[in-house]
PDB file of N, CA and C in Angstrom:
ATOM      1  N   UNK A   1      97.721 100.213 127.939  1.00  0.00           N
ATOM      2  CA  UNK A   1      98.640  99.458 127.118  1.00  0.00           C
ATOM      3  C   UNK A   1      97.839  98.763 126.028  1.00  0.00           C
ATOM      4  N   UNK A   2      98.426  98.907 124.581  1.00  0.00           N
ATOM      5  CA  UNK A   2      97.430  98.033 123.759  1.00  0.00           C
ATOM      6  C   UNK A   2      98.198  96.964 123.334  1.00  0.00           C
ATOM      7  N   UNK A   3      97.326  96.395 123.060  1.00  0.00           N
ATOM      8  CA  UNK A   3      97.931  94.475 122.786  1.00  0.00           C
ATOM      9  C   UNK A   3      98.699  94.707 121.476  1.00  0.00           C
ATOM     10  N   UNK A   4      99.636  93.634 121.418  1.00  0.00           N
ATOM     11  CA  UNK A   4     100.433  94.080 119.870  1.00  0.00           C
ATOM     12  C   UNK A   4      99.532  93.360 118.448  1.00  0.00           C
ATOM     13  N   UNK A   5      99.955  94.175 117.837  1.00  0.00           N
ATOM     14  CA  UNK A   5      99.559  93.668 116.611  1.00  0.00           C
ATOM     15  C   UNK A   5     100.051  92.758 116.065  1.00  0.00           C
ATOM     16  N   UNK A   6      99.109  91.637 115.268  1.00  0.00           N
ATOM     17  CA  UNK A   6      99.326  90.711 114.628  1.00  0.00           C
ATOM     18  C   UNK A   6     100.435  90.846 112.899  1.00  0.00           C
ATOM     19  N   UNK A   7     101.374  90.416 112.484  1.00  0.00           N
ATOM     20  CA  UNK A   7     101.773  91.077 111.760  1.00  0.00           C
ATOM     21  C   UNK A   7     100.735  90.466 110.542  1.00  0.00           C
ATOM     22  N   UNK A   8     100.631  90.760 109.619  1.00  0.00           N
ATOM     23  CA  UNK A   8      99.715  90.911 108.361  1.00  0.00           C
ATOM     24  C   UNK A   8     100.389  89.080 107.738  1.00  0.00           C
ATOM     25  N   UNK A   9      99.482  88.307 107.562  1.00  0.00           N
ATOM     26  CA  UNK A   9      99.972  87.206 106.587  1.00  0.00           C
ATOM     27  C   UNK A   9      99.909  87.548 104.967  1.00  0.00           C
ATOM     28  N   UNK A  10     101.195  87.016 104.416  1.00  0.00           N
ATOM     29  CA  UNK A  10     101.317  87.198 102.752  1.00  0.00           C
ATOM     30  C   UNK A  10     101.241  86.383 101.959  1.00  0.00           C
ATOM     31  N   UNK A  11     100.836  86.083 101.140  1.00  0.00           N
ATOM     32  CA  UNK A  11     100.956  85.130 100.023  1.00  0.00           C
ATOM     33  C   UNK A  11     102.841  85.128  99.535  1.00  0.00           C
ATOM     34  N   UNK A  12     103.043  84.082  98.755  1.00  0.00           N
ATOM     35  CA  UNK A  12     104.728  84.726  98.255  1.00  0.00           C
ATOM     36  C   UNK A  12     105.043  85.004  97.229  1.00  0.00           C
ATOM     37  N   UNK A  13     105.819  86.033  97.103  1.00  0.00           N
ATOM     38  CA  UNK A  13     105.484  87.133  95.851  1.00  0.00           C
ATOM     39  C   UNK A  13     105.369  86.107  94.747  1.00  0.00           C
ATOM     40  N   UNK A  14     105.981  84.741  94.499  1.00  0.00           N
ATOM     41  CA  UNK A  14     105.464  83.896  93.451  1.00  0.00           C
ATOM     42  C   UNK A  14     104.502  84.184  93.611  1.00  0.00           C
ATOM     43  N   UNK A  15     103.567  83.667  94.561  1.00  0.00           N
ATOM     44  CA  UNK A  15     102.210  83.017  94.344  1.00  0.00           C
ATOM     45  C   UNK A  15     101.372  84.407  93.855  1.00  0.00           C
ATOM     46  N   UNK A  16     101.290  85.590  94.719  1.00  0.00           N
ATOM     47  CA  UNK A  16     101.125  86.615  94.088  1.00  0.00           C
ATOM     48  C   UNK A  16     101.365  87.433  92.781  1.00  0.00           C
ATOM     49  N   UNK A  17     102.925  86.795  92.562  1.00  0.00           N
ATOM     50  CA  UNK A  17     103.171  87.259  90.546  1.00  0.00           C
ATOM     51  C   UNK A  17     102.093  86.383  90.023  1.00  0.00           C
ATOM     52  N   UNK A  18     101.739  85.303  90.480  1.00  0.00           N
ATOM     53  CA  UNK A  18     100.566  84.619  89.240  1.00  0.00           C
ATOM     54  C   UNK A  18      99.251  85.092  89.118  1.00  0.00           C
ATOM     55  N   UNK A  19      99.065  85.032  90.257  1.00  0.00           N
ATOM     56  CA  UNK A  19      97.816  85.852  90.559  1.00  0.00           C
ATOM     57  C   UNK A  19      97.477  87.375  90.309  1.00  0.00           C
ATOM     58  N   UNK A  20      98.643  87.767  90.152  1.00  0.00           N
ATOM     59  CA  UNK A  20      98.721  89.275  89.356  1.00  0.00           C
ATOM     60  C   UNK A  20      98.603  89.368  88.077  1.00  0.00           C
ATOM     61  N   UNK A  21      99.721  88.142  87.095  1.00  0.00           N
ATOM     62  CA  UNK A  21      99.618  87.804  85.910  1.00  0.00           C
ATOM     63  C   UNK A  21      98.264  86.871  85.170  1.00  0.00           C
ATOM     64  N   UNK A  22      97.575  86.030  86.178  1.00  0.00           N
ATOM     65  CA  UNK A  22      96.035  85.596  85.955  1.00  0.00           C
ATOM     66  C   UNK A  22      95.306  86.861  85.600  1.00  0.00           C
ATOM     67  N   UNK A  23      95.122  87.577  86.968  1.00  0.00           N
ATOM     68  CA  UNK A  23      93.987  88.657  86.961  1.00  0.00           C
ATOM     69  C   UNK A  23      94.497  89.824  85.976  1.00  0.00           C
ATOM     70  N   UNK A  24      95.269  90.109  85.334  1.00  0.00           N
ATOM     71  CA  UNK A  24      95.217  91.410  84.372  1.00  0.00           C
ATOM     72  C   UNK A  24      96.109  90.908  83.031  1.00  0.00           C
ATOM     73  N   UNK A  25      95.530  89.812  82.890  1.00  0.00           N
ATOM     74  CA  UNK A  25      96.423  89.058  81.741  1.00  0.00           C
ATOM     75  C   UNK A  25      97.219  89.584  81.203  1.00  0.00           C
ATOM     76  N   UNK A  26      98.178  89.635  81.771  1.00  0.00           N
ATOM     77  CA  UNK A  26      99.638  89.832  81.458  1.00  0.00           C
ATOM     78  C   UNK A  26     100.281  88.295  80.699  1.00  0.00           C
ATOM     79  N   UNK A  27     100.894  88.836  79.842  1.00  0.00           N
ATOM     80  CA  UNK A  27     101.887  87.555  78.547  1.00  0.00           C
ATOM     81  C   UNK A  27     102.884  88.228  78.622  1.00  0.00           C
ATOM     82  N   UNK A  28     103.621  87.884  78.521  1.00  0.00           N
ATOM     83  CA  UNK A  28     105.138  88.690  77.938  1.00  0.00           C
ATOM     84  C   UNK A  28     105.960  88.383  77.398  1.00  0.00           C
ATOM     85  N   UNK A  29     106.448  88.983  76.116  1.00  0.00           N
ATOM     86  CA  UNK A  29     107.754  88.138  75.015  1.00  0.00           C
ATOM     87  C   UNK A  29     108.545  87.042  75.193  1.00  0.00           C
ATOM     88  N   UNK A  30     109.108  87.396  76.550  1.00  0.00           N
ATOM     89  CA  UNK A  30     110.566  86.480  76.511  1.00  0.00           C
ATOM     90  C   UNK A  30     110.606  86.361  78.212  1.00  0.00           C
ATOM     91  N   UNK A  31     111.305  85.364  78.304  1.00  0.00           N
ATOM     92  CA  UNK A  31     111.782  85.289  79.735  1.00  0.00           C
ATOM     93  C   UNK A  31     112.645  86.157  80.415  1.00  0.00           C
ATOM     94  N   UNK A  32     113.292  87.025  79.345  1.00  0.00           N
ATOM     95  CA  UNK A  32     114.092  87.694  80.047  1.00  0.00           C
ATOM     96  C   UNK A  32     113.421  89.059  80.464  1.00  0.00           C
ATOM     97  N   UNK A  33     112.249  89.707  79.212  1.00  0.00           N
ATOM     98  CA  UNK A  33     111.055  90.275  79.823  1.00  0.00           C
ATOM     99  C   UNK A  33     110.627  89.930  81.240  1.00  0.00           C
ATOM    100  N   UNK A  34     109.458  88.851  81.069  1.00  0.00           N
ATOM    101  CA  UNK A  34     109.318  88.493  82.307  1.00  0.00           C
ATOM    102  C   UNK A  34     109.835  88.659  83.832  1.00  0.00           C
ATOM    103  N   UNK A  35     111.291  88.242  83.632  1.00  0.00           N
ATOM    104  CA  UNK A  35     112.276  88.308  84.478  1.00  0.00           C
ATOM    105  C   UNK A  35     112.265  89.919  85.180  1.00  0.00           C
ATOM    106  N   UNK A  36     112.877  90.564  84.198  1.00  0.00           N
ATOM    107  CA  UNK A  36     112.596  91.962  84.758  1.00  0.00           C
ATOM    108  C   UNK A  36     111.380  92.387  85.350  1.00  0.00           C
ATOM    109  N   UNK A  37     110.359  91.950  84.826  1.00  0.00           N
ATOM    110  CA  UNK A  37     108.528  92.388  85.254  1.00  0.00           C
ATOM    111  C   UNK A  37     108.880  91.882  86.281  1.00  0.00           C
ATOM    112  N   UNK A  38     109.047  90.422  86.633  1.00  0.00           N
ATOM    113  CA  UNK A  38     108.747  89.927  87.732  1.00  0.00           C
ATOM    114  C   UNK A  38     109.897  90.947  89.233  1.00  0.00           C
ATOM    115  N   UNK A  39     110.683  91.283  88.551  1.00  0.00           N
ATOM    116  CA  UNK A  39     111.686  92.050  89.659  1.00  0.00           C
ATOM    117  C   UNK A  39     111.253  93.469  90.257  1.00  0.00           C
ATOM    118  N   UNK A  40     110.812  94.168  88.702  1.00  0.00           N
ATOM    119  CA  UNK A  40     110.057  95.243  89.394  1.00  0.00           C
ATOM    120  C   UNK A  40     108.465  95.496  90.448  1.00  0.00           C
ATOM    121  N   UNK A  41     107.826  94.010  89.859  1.00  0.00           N
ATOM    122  CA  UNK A  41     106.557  93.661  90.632  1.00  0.00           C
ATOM    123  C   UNK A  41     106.737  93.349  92.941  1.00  0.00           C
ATOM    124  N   UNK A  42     108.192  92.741  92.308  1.00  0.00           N
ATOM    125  CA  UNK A  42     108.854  92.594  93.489  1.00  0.00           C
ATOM    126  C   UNK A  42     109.236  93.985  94.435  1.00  0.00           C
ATOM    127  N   UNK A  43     109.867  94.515  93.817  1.00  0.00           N
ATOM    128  CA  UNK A  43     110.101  96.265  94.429  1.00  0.00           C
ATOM    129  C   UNK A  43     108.635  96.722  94.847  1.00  0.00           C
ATOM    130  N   UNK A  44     108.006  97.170  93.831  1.00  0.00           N
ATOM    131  CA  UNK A  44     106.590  97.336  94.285  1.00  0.00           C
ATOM    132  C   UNK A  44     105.640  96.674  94.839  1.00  0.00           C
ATOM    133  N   UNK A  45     105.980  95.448  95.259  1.00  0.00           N
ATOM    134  CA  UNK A  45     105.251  94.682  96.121  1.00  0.00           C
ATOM    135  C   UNK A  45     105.744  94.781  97.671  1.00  0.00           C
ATOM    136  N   UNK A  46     106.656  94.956  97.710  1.00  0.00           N
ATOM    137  CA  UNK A  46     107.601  95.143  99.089  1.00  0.00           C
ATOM    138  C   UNK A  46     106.991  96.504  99.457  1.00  0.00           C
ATOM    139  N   UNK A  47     107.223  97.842  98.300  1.00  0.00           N
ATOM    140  CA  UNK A  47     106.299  98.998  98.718  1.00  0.00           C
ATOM    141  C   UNK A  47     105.315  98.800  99.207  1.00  0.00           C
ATOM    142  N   UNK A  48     104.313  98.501  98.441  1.00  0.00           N
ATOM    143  CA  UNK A  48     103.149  98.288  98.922  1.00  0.00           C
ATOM    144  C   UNK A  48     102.838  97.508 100.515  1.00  0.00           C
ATOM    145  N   UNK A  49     103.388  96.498 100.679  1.00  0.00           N
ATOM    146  CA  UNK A  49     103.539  95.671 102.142  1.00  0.00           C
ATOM    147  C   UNK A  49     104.039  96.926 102.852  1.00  0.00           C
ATOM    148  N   UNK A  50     105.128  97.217 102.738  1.00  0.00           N
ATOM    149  CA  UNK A  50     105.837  98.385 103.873  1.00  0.00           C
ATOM    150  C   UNK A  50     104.470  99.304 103.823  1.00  0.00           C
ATOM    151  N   UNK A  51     104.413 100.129 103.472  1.00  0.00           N
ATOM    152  CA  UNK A  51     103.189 101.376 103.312  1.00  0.00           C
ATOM    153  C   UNK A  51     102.292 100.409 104.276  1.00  0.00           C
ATOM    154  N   UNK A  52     101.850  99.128 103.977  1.00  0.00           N
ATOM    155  CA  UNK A  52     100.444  98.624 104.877  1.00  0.00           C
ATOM    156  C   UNK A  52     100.948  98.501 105.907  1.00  0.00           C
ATOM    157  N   UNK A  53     101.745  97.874 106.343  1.00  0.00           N
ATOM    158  CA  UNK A  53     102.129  98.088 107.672  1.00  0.00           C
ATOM    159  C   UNK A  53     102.109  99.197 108.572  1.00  0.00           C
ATOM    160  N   UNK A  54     102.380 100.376 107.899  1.00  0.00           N
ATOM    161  CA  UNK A  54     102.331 101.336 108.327  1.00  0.00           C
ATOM    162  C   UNK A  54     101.332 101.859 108.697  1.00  0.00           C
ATOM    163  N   UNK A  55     100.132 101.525 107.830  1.00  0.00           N
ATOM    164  CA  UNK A  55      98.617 102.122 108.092  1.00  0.00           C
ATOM    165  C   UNK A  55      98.176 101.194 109.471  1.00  0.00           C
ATOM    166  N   UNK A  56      98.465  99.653 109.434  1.00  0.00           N
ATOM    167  CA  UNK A  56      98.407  98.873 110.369  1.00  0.00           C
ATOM    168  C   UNK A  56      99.172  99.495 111.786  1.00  0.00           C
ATOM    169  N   UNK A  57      99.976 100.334 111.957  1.00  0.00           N
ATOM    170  CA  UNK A  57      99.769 100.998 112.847  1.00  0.00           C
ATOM    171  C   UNK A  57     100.242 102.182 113.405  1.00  0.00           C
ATOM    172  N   UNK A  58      98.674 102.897 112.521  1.00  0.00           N
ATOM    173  CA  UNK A  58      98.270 104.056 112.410  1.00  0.00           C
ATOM    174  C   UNK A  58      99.400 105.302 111.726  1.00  0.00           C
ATOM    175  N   UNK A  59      99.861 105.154 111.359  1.00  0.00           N
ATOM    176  CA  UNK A  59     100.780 105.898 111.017  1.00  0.00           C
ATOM    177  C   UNK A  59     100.610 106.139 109.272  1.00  0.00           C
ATOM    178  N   UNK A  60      99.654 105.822 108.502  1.00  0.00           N
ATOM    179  CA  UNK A  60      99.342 106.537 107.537  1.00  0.00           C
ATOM    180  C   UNK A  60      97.406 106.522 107.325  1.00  0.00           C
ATOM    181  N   UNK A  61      97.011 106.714 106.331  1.00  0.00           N
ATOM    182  CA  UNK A  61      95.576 106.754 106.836  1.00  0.00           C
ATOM    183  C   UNK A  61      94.884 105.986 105.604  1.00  0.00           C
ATOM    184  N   UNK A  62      95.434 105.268 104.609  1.00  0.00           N
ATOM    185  CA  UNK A  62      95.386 104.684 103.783  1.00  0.00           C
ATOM    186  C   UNK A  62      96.093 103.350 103.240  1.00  0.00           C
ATOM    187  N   UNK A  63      95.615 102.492 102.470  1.00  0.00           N
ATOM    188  CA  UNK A  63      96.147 101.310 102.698  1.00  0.00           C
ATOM    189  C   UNK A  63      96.323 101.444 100.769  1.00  0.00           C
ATOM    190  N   UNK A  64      97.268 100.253 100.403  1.00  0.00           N
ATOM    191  CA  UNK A  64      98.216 100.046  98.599  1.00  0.00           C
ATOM    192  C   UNK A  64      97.527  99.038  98.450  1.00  0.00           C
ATOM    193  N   UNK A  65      97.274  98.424  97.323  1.00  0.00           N
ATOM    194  CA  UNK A  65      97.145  97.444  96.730  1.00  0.00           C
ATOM    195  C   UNK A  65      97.658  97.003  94.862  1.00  0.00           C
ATOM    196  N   UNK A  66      97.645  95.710  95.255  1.00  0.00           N
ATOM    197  CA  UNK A  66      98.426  95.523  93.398  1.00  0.00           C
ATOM    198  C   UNK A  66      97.136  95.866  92.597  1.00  0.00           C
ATOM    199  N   UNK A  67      97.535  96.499  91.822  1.00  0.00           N
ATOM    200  CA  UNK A  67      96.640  97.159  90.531  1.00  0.00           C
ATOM    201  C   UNK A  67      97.433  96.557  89.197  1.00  0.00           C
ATOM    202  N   UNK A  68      96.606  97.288  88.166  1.00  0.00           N
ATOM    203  CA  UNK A  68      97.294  96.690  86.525  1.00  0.00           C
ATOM    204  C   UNK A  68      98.806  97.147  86.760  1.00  0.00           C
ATOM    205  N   UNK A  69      99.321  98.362  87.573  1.00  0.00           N
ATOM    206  CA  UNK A  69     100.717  98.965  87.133  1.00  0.00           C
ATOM    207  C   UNK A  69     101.977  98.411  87.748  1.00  0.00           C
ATOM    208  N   UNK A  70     101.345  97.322  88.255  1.00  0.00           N
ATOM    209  CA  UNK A  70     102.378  96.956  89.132  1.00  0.00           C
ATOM    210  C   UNK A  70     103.578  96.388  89.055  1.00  0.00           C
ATOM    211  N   UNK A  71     103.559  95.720  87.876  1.00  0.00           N
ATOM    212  CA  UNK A  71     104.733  95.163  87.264  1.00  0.00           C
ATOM    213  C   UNK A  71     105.670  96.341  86.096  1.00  0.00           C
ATOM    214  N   UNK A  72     104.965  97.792  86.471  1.00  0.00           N
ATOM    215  CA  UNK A  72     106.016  99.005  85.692  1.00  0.00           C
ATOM    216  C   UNK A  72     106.571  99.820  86.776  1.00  0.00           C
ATOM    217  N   UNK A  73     108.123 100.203  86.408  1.00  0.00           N
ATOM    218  CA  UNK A  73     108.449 101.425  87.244  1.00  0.00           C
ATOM    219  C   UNK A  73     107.927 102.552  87.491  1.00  0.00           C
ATOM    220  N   UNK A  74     107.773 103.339  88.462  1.00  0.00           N
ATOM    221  CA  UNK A  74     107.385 104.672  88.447  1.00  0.00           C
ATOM    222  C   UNK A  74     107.956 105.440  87.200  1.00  0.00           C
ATOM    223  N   UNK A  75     108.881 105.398  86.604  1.00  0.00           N
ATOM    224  CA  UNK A  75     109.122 106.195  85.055  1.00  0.00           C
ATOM    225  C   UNK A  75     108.397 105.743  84.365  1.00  0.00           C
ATOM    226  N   UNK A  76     108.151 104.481  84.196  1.00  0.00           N
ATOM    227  CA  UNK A  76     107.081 104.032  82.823  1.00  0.00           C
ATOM    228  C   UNK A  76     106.013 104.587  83.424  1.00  0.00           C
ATOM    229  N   UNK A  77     105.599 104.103  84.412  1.00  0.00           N
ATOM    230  CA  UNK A  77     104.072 104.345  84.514  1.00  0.00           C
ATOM    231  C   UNK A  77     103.674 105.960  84.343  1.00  0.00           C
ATOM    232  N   UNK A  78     104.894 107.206  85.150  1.00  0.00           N
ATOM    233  CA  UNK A  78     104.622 108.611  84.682  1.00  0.00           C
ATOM    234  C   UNK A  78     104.472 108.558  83.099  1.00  0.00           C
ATOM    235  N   UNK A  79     105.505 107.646  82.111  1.00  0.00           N
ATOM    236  CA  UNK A  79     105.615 108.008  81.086  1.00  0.00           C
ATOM    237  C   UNK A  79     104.142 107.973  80.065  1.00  0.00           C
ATOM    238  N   UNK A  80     103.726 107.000  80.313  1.00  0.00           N
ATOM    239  CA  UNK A  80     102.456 106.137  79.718  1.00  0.00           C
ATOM    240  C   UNK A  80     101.121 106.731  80.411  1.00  0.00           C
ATOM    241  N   UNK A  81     101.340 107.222  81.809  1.00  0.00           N
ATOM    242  CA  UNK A  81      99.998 107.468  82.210  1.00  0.00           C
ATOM    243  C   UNK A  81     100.235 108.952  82.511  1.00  0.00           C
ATOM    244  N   UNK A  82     101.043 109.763  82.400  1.00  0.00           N
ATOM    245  CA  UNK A  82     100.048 111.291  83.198  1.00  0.00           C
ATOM    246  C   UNK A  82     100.698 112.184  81.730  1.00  0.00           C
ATOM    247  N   UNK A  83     100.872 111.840  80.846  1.00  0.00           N
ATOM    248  CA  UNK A  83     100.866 113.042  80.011  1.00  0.00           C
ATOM    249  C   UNK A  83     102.280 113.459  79.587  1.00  0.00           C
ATOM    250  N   UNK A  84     102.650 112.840  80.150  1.00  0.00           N
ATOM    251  CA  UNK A  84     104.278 113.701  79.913  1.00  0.00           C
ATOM    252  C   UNK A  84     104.652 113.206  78.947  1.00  0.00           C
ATOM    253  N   UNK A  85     105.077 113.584  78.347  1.00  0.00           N
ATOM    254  CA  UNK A  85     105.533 113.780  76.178  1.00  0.00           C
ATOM    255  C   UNK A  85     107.409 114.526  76.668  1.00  0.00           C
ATOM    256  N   UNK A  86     108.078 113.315  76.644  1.00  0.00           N
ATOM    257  CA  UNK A  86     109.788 113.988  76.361  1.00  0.00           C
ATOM    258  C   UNK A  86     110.096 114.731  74.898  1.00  0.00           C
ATOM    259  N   UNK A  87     110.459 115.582  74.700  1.00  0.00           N
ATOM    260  CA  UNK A  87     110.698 116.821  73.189  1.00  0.00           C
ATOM    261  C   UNK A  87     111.863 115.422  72.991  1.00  0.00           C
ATOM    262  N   UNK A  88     112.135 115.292  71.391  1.00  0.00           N
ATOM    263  CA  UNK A  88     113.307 114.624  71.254  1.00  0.00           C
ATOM    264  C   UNK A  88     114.498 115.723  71.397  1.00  0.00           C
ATOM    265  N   UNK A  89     115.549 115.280  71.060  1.00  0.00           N
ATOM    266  CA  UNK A  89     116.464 116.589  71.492  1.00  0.00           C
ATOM    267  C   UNK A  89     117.034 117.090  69.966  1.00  0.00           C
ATOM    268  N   UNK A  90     117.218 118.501  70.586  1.00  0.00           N
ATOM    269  CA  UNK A  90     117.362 118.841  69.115  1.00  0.00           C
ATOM    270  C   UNK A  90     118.584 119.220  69.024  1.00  0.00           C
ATOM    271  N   UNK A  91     118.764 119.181  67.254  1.00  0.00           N
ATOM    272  CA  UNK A  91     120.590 118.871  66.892  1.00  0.00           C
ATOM    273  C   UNK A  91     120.932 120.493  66.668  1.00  0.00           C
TER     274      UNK A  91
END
């Protein structure tokens, strides 16, 4: 029988949005910017926690962490980082 696991302690995603926005100096226009960053940082912060948990026990073999992209959706970030160029559409 193995002893249970401790669950993982978190910072709260405040304290972590600052510390995300300190370390990769992030500014942003407007509050209502912000607002959104801060919502999607939230989605992907919850990812990231779920996924660790998971490695925490054993059930994946790798662990997430917040990086610069964290406050973009998976569409921006494909859009901006792997190449993909949308054709405009033609009339």
């Amino acid at each position: 029988m193995s002893a249970p696991t401790k669950a993982p302690s978190y910072l709260s995603d405040q304290e972590e949005w600052e510390k995300f926005k300190t370390g990769f100096n992030r500014n942003y226009d407007s509050s209502d910017e912000e607002a959104k960053r801060f919502n999607i940082f939230q989605q992907n912060l919850q990812s990231i926690r779920e996924h660790n948990e998971k490695f925490e026990r054993g059930e994946t073999t790798f662990t997430q962490g917040i990086n610069q992209f964290t406050d973009l959706t998976k569409e921006e970030f494909k859009a901006r980082h792997t190449g993909l160029l949308r054709r405009p559409p033609q009339e």
